[in-house]
N, C-alpha and C. Protein backbone atom coordinates (compact mmCIF):
# COMPACT_ATOMS: atom_id res chain seq x y z
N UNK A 1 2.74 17.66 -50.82
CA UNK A 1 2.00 18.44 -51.81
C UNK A 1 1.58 17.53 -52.95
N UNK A 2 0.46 18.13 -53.41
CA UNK A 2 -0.04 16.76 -54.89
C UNK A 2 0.46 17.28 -55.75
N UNK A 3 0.99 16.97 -56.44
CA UNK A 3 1.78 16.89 -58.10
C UNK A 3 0.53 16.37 -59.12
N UNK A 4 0.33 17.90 -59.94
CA UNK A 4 -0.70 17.60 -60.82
C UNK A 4 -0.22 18.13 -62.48
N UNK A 5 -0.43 16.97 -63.39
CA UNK A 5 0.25 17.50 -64.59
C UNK A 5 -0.62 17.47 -65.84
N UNK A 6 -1.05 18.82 -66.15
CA UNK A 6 -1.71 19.09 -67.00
C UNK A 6 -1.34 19.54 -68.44
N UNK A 7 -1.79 18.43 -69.20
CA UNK A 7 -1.10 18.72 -70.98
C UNK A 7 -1.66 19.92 -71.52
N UNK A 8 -2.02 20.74 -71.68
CA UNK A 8 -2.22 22.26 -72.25
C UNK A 8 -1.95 21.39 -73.81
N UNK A 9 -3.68 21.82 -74.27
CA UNK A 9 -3.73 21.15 -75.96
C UNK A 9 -3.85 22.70 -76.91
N UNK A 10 -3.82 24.07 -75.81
CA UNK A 10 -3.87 25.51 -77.13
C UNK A 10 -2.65 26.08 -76.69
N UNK A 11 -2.91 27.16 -76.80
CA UNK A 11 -1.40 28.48 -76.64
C UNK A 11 -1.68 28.07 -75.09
N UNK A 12 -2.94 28.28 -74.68
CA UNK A 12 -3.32 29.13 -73.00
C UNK A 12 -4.44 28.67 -72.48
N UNK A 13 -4.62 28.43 -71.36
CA UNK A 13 -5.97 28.26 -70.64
C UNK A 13 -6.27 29.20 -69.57
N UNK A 14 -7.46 29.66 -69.45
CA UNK A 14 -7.74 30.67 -68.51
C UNK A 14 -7.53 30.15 -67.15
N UNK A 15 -6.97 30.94 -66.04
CA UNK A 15 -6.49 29.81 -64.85
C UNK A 15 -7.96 29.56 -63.98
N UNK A 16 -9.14 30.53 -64.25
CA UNK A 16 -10.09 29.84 -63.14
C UNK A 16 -10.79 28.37 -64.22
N UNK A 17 -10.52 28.68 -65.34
CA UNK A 17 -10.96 27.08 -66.17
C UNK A 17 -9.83 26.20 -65.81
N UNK A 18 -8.64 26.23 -65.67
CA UNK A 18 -7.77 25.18 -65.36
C UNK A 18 -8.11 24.32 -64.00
N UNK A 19 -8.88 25.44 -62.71
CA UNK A 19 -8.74 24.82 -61.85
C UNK A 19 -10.05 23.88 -61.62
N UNK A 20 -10.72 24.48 -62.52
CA UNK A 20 -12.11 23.49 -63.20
C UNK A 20 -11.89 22.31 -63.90
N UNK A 21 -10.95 22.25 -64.73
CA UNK A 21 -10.29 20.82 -65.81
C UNK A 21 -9.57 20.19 -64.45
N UNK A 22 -8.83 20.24 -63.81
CA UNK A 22 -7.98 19.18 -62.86
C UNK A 22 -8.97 19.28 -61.77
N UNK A 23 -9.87 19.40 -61.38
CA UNK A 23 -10.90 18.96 -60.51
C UNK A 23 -10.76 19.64 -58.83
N UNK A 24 -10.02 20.92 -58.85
CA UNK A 24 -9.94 21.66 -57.68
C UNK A 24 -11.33 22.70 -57.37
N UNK A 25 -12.16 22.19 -58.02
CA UNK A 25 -13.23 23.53 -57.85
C UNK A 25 -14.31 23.09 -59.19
N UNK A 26 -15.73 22.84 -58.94
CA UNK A 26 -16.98 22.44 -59.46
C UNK A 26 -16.83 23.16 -60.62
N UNK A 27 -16.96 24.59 -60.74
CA UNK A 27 -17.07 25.70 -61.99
C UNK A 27 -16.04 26.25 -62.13
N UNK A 28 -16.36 27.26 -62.99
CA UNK A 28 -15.33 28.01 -63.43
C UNK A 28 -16.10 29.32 -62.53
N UNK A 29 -16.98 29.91 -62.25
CA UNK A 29 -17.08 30.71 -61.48
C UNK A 29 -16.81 30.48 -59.80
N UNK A 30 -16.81 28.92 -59.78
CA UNK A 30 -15.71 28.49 -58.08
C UNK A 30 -14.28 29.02 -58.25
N UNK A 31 -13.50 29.03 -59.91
CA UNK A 31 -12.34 29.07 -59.74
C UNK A 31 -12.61 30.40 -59.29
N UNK A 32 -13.25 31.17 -60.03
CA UNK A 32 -12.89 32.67 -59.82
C UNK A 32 -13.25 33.00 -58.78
N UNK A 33 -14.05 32.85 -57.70
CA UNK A 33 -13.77 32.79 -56.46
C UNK A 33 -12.32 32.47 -55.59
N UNK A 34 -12.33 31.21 -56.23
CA UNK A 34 -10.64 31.17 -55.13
C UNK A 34 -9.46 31.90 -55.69
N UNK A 35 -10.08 32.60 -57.19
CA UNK A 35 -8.84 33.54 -57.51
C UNK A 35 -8.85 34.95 -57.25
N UNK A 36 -10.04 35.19 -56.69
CA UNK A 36 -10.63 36.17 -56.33
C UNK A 36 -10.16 36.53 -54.63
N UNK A 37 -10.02 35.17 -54.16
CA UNK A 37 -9.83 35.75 -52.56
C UNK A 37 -8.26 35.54 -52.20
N UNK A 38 -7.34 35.48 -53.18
CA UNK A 38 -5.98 35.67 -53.10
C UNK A 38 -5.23 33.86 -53.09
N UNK A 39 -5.61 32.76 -53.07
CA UNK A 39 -5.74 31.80 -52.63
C UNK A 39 -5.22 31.07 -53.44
N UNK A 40 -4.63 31.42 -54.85
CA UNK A 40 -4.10 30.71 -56.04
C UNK A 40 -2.82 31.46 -56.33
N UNK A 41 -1.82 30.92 -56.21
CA UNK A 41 -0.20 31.46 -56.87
C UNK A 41 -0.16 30.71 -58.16
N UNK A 42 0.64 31.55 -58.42
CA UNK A 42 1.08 31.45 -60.30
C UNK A 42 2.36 31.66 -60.63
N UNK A 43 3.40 30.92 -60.47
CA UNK A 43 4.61 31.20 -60.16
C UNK A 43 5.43 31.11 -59.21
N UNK A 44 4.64 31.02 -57.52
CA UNK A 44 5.07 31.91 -56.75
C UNK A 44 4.65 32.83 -56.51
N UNK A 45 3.75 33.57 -57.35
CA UNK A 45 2.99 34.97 -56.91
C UNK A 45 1.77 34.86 -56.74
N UNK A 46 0.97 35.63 -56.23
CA UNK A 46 -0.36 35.85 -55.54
C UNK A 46 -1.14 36.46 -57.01
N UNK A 47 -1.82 35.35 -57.95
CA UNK A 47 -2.88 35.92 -58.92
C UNK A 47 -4.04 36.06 -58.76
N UNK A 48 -4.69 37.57 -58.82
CA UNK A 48 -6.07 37.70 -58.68
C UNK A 48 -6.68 38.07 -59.91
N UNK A 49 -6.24 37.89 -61.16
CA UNK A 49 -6.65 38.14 -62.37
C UNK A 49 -7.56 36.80 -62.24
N UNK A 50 -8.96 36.60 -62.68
CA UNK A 50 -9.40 35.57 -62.63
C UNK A 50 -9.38 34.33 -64.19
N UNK A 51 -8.97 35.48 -64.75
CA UNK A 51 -8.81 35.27 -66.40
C UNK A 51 -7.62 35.02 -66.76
N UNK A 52 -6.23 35.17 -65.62
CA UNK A 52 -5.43 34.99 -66.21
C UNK A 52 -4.75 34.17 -67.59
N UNK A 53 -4.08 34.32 -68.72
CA UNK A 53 -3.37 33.11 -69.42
C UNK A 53 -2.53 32.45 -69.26
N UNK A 54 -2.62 31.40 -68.48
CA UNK A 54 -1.94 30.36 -68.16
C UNK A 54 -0.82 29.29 -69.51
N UNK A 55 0.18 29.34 -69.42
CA UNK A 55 0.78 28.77 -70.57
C UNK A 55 1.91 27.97 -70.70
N UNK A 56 1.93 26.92 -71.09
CA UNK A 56 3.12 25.70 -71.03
C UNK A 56 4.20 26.69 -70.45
N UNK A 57 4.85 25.71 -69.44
CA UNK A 57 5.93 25.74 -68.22
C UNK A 57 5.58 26.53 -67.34
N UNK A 58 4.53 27.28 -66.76
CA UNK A 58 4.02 27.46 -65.61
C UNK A 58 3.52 26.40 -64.64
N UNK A 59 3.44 27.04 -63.39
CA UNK A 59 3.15 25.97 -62.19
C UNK A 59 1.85 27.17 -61.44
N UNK A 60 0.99 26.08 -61.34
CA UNK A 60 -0.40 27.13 -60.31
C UNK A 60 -0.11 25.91 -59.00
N UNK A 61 -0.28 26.81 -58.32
CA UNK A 61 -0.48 26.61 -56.56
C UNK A 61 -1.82 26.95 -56.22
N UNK A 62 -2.66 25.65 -55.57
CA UNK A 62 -3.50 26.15 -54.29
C UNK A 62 -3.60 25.24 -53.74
N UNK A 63 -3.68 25.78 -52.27
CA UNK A 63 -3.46 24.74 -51.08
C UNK A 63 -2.22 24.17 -51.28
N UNK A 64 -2.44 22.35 -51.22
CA UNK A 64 -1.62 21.88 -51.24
C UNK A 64 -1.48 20.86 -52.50
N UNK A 65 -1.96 21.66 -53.70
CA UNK A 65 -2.03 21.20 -54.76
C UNK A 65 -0.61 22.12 -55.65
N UNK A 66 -0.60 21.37 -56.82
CA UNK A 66 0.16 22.23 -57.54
C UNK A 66 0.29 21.36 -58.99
N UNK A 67 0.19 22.54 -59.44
CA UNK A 67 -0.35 22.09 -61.24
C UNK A 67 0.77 22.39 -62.07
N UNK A 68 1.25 21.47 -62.90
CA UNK A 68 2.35 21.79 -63.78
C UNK A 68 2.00 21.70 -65.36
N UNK A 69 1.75 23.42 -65.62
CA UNK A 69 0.92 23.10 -67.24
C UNK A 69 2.53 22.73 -68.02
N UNK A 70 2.17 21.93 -69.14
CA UNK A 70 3.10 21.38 -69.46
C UNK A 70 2.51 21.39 -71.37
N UNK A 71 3.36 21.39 -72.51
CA UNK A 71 3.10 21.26 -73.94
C UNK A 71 2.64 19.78 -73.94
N UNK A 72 1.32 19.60 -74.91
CA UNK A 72 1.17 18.58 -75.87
C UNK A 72 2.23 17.61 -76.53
N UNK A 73 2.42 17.08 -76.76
CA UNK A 73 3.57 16.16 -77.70
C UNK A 73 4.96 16.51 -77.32
């Protein structure tokens, strides 16, 4: 699996823009597509909120990626 570690510089990032910042998907309306067709975990769980708020010490899953939002400083 790829180990991807993303510094989160506010409170939150929307998760179909996250998967746009680490380079899993062209737009932010690609993310919401792949969050749209069940295809992104958030935790462990199946998120279809496309807007979700994503926020330091969460982990997003897709495929065989996996994103570890993580605090600034």
């Amino acid at each position: 699996m790829a180990e991807i570690e993303f510094p989160l510089e506010s409170e939150h990032v929307e998760l179909n823009q996250l998967l746009k910042l680490v380079g899993l998907c062209d737009s932010g309306g690609a993310g919401k597509m792949l969050v749209a067709s069940g295809a992104v975990r958030v935790d462990g769980a199946v998120e279809l909120r496309k807007t979700c708020k994503i926020r330091a010490g969460q982990t997003v899953t897709l495929g065989e990626h996996s994103i570890h939002v993580r605090a600034m400083g």
